[in-house]
C-alpha atoms as a PDB file:
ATOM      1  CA  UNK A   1      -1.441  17.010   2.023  1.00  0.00           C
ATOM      2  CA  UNK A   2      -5.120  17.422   2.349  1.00  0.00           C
ATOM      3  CA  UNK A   3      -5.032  15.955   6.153  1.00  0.00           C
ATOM      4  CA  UNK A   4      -2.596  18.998   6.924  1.00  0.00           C
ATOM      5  CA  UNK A   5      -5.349  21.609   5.990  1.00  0.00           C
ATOM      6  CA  UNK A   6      -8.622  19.149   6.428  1.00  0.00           C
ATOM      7  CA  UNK A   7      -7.484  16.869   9.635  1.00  0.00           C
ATOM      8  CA  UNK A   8      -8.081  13.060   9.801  1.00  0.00           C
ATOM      9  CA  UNK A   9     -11.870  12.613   9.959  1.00  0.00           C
ATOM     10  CA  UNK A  10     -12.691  15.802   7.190  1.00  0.00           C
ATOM     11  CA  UNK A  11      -9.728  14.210   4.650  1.00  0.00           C
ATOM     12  CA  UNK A  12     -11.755  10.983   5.245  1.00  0.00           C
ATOM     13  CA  UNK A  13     -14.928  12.456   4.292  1.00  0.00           C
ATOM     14  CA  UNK A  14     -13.430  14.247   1.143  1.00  0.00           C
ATOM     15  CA  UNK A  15     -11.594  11.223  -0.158  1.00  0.00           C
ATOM     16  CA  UNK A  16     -15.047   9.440  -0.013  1.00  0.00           C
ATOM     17  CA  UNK A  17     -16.439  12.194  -1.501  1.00  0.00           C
ATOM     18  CA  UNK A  18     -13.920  12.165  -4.407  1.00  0.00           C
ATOM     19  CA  UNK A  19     -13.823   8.820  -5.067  1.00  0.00           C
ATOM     20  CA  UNK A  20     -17.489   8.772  -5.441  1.00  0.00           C
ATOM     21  CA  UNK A  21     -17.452  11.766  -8.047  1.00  0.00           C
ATOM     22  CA  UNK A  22     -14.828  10.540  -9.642  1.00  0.00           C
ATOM     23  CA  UNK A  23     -17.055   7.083 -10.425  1.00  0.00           C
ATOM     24  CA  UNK A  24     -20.488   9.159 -11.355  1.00  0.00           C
ATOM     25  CA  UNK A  25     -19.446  12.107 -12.130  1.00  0.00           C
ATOM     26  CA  UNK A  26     -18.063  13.768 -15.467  1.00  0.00           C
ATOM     27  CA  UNK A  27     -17.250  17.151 -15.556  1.00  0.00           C
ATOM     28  CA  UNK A  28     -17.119  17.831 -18.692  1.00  0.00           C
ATOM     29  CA  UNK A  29     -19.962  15.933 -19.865  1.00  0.00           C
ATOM     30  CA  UNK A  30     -21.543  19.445 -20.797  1.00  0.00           C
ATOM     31  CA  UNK A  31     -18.634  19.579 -23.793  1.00  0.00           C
ATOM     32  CA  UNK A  32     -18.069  18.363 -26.796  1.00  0.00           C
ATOM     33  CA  UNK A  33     -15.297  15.562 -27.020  1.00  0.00           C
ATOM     34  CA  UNK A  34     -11.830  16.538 -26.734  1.00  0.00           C
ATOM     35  CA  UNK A  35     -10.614  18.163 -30.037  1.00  0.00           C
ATOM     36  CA  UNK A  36      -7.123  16.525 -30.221  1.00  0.00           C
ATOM     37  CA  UNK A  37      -4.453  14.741 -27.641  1.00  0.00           C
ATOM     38  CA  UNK A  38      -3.539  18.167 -26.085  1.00  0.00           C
ATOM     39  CA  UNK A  39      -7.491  18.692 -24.759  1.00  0.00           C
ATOM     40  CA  UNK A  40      -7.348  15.443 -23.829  1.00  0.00           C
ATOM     41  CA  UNK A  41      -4.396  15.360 -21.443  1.00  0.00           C
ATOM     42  CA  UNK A  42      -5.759  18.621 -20.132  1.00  0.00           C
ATOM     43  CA  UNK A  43      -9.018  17.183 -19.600  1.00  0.00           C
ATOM     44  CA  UNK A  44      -7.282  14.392 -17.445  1.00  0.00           C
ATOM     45  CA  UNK A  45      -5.470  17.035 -15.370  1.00  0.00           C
ATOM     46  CA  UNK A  46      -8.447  19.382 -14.598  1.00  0.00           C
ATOM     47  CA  UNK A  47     -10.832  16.745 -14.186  1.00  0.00           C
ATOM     48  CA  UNK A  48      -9.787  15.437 -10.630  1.00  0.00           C
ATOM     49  CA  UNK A  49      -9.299  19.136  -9.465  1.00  0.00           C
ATOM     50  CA  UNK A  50     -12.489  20.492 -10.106  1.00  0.00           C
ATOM     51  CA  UNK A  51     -14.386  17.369  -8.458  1.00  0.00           C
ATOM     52  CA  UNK A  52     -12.313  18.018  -5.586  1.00  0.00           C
ATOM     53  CA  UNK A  53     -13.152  21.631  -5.478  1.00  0.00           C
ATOM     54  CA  UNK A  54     -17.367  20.028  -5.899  1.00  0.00           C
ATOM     55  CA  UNK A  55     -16.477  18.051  -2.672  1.00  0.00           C
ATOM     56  CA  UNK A  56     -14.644  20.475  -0.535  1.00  0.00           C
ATOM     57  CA  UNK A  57     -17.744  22.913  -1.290  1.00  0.00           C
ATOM     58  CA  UNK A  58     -20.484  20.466  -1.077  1.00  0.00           C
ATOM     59  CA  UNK A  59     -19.713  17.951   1.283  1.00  0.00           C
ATOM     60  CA  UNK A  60     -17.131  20.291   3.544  1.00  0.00           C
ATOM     61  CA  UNK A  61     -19.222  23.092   3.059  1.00  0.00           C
ATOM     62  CA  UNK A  62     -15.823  25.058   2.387  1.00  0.00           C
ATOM     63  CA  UNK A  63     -15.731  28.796   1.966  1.00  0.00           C
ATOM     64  CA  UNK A  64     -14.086  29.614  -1.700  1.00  0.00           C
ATOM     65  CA  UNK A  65     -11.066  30.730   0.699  1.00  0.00           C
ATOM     66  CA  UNK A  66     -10.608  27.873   2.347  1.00  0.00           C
ATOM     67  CA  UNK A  67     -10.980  26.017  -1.085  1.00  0.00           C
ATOM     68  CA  UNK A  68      -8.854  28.361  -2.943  1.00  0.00           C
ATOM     69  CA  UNK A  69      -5.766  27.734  -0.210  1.00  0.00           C
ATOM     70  CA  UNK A  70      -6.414  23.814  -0.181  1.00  0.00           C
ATOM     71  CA  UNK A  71      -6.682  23.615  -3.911  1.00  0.00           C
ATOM     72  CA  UNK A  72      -3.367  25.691  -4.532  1.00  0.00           C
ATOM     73  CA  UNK A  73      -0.962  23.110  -2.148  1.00  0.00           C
ATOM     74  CA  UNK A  74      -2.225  20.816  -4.033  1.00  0.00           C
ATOM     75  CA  UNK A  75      -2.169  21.790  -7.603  1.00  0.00           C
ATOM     76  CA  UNK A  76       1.145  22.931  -6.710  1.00  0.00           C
ATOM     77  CA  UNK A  77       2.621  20.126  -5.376  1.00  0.00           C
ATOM     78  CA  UNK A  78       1.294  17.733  -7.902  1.00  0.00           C
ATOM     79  CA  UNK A  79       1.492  20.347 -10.996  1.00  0.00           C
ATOM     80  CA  UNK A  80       5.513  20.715  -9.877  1.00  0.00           C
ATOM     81  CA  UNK A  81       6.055  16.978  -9.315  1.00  0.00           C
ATOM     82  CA  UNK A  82       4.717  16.289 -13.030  1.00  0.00           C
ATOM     83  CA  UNK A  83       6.401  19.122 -13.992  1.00  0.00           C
ATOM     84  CA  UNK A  84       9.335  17.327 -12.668  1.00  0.00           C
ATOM     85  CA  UNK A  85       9.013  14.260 -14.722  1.00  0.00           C
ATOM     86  CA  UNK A  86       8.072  15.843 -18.013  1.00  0.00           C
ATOM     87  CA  UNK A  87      10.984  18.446 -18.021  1.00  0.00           C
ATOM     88  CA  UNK A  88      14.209  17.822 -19.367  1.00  0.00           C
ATOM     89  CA  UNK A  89      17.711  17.974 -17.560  1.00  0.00           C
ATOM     90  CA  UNK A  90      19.508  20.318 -19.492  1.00  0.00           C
ATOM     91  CA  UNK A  91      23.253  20.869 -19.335  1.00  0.00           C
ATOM     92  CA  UNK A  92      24.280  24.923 -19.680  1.00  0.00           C
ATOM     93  CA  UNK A  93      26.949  23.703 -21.913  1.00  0.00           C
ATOM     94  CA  UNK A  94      25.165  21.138 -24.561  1.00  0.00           C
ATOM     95  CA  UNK A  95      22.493  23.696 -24.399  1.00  0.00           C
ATOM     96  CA  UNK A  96      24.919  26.535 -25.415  1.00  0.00           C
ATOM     97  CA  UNK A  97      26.423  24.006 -28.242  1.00  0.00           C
ATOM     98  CA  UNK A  98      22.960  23.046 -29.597  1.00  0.00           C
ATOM     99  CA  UNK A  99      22.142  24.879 -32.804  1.00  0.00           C
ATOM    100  CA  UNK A 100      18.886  26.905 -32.644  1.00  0.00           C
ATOM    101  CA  UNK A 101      16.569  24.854 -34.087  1.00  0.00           C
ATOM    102  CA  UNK A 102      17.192  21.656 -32.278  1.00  0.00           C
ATOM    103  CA  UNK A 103      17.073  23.718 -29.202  1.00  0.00           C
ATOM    104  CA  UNK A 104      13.602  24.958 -30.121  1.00  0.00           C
ATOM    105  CA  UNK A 105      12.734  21.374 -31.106  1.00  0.00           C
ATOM    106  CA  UNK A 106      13.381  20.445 -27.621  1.00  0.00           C
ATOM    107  CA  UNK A 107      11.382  22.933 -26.091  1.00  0.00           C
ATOM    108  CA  UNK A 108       8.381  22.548 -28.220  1.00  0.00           C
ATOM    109  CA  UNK A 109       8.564  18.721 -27.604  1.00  0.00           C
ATOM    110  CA  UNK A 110       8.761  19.205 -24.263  1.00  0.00           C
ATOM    111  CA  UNK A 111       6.039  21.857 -23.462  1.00  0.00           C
ATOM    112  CA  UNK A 112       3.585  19.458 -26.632  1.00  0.00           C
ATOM    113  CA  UNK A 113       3.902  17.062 -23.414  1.00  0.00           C
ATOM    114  CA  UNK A 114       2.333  18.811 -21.343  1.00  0.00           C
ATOM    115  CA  UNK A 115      -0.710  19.437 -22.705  1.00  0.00           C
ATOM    116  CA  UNK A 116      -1.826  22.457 -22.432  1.00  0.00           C
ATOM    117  CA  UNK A 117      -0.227  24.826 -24.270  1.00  0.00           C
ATOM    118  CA  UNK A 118      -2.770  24.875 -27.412  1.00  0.00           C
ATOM    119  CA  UNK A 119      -0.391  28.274 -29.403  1.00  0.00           C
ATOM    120  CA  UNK A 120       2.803  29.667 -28.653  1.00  0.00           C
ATOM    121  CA  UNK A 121       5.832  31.362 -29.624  1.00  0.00           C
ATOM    122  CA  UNK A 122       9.292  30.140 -28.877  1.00  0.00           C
ATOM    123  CA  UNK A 123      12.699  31.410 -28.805  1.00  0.00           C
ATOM    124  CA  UNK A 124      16.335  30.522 -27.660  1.00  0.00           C
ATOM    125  CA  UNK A 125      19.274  32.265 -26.569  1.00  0.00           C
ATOM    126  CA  UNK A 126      22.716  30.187 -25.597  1.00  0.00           C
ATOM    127  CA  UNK A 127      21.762  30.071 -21.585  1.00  0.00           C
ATOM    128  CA  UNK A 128      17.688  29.688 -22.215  1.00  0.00           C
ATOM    129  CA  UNK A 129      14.784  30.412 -23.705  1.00  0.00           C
ATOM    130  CA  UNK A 130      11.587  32.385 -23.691  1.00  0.00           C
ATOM    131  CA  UNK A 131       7.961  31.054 -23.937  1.00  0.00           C
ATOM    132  CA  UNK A 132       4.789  33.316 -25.050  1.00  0.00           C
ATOM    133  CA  UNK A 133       2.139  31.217 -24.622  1.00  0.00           C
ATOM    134  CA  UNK A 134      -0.658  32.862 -26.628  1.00  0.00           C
ATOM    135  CA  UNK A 135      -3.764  30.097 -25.734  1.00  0.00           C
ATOM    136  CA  UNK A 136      -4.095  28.187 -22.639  1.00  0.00           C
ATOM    137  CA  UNK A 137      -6.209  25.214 -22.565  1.00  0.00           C
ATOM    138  CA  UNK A 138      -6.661  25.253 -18.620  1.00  0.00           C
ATOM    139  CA  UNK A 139      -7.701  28.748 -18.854  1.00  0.00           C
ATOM    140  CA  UNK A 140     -10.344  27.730 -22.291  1.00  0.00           C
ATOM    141  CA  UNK A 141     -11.583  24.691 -20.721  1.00  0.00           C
ATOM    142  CA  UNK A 142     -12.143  26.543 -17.155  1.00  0.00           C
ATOM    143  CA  UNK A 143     -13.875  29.147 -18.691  1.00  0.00           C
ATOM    144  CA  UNK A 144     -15.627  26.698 -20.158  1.00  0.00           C
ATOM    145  CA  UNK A 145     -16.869  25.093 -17.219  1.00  0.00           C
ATOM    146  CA  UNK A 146     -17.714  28.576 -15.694  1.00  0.00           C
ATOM    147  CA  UNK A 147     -14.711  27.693 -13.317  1.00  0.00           C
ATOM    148  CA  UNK A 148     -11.867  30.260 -14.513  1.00  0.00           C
ATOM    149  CA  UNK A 149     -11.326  32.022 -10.793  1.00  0.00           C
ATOM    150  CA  UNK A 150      -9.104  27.860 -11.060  1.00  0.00           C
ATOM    151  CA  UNK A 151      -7.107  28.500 -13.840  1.00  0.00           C
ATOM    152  CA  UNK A 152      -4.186  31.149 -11.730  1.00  0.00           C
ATOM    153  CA  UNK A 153      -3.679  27.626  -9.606  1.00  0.00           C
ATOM    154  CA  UNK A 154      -1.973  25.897 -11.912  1.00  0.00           C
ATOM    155  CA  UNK A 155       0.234  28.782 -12.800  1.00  0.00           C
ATOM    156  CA  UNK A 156       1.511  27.861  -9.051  1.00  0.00           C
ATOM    157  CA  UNK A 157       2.543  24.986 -10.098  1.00  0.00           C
ATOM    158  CA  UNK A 158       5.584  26.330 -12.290  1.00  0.00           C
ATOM    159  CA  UNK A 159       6.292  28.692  -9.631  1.00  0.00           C
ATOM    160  CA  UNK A 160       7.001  25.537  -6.980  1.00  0.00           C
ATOM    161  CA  UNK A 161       8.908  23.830  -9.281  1.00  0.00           C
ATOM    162  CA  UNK A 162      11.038  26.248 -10.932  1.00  0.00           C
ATOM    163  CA  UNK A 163      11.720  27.906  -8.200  1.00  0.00           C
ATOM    164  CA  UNK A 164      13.240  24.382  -6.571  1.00  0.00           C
ATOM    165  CA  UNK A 165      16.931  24.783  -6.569  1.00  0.00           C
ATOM    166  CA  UNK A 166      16.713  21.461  -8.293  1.00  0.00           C
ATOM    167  CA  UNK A 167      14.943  22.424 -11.264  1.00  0.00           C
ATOM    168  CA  UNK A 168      17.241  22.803 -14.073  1.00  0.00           C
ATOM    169  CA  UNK A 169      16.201  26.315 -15.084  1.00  0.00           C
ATOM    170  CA  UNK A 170      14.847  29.042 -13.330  1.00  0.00           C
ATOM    171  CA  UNK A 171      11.592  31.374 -14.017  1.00  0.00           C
ATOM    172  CA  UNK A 172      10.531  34.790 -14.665  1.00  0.00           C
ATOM    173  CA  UNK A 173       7.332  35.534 -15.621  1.00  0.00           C
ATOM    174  CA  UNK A 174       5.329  38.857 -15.513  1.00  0.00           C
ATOM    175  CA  UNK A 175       1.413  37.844 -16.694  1.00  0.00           C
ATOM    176  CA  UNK A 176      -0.076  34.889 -17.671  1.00  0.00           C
ATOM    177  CA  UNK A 177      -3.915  34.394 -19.468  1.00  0.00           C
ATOM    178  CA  UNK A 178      -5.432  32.914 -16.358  1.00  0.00           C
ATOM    179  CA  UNK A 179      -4.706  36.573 -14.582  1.00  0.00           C
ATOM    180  CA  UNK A 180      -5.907  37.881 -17.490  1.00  0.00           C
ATOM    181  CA  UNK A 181      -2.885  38.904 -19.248  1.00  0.00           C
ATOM    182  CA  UNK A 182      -2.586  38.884 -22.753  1.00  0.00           C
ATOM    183  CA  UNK A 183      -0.015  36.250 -22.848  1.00  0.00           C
ATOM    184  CA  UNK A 184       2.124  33.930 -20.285  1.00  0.00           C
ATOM    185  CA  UNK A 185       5.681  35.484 -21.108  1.00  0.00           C
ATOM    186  CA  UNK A 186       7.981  32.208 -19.669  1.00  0.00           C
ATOM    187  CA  UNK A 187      11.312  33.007 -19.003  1.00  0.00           C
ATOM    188  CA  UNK A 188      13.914  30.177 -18.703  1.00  0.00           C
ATOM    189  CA  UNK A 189      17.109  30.597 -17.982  1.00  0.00           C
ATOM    190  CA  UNK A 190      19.762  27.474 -17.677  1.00  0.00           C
ATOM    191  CA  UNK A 191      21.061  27.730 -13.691  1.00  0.00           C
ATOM    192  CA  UNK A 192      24.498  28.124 -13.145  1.00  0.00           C
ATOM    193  CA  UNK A 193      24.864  30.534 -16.552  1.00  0.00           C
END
């Protein structure tokens, strides 16, 4: 992925460049330790992207364009491949059958796996369900790190994998907190419903 935008001999230098940051460097050595599990896994998400957005700057001498575009493909591609892993195969019908609090069992187990969803409110329906995510720890921790022009990246993410024909549910959503919304309103619906 990074040779299609950086070429052979400039993904060379960035992978060096990486690897070298990601031995002696911590970026979040400025913060306190991580408050629970959820910071955590967030931590262990952000962490590689923002030392590759330190090497495409400083060692590629990247505009914030070019680093923007590079950084997107691939938090997206990554962001919808874990995405991929961590959510569920649902069935329209078992969904439909489920009663309404194992359903929003489910979905709270699921999205607790991913991290970084620190508050939210959740509610079903028989063909999906709807997701207000009231704090973001990609957005808190980016703003933390005086990084937060990062944190609309890895809202990509859900858009390459939910809108997959393969994904088992498909997304609407109209503002999220790392565009500064007040909220990320998710809205799943079950395909073929």
């Amino acid at each position: 992925m990074l040779r299609s935008h950086l070429g052979l001999g400039r993904t060379a230098v960035a992978l060096a460049g990486l690897g070298r940051r990601q031995l002696f460097a911590d970026p979040f050595s400025g913060l306190p330790a991580p408050a629970d599990t959820g910071e955590w896994l967030t931590r262990r998400q952000l962490g590689p992207v923002v030392l590759l957005e330190d090497t495409l700057v400083q060692d590629l001498a990247m505009t914030s364009s070019e680093v923007l575009v590079v950084l997107g493909d691939v938090i997206g591609t990554v962001g919808a491949r874990l995405l991929g892993r961590r959510f569920p195969l649902l069935h329209p019908d078992a969904w439909a059958a489920a009663e309404p609090t194992a359903r929003e069992q489910l979905a709270r187990r699921v999205f607790a796996r991913l991290g970084n969803i620190a508050a939210a409110d959740v509610s079903t329906s028989d063909t999906g369900l709807s997701l207000d995510v009231r704090a973001c720890r990609f957005v808190d921790l980016l703003h933390r790190l005086g990084r937060p022009h990062l944190g609309s990246l890895f809202c990509e993410a859900d858009a390459v994998f939910f809108e997959n024909a393969d994904a088992p549910v498909s997304l609407i959503r109209t503002t999220t907190l790392a565009r500064g919304g007040p909220r990320c309103d998710f809205r799943f619906r079950l395909r073929g419903v």
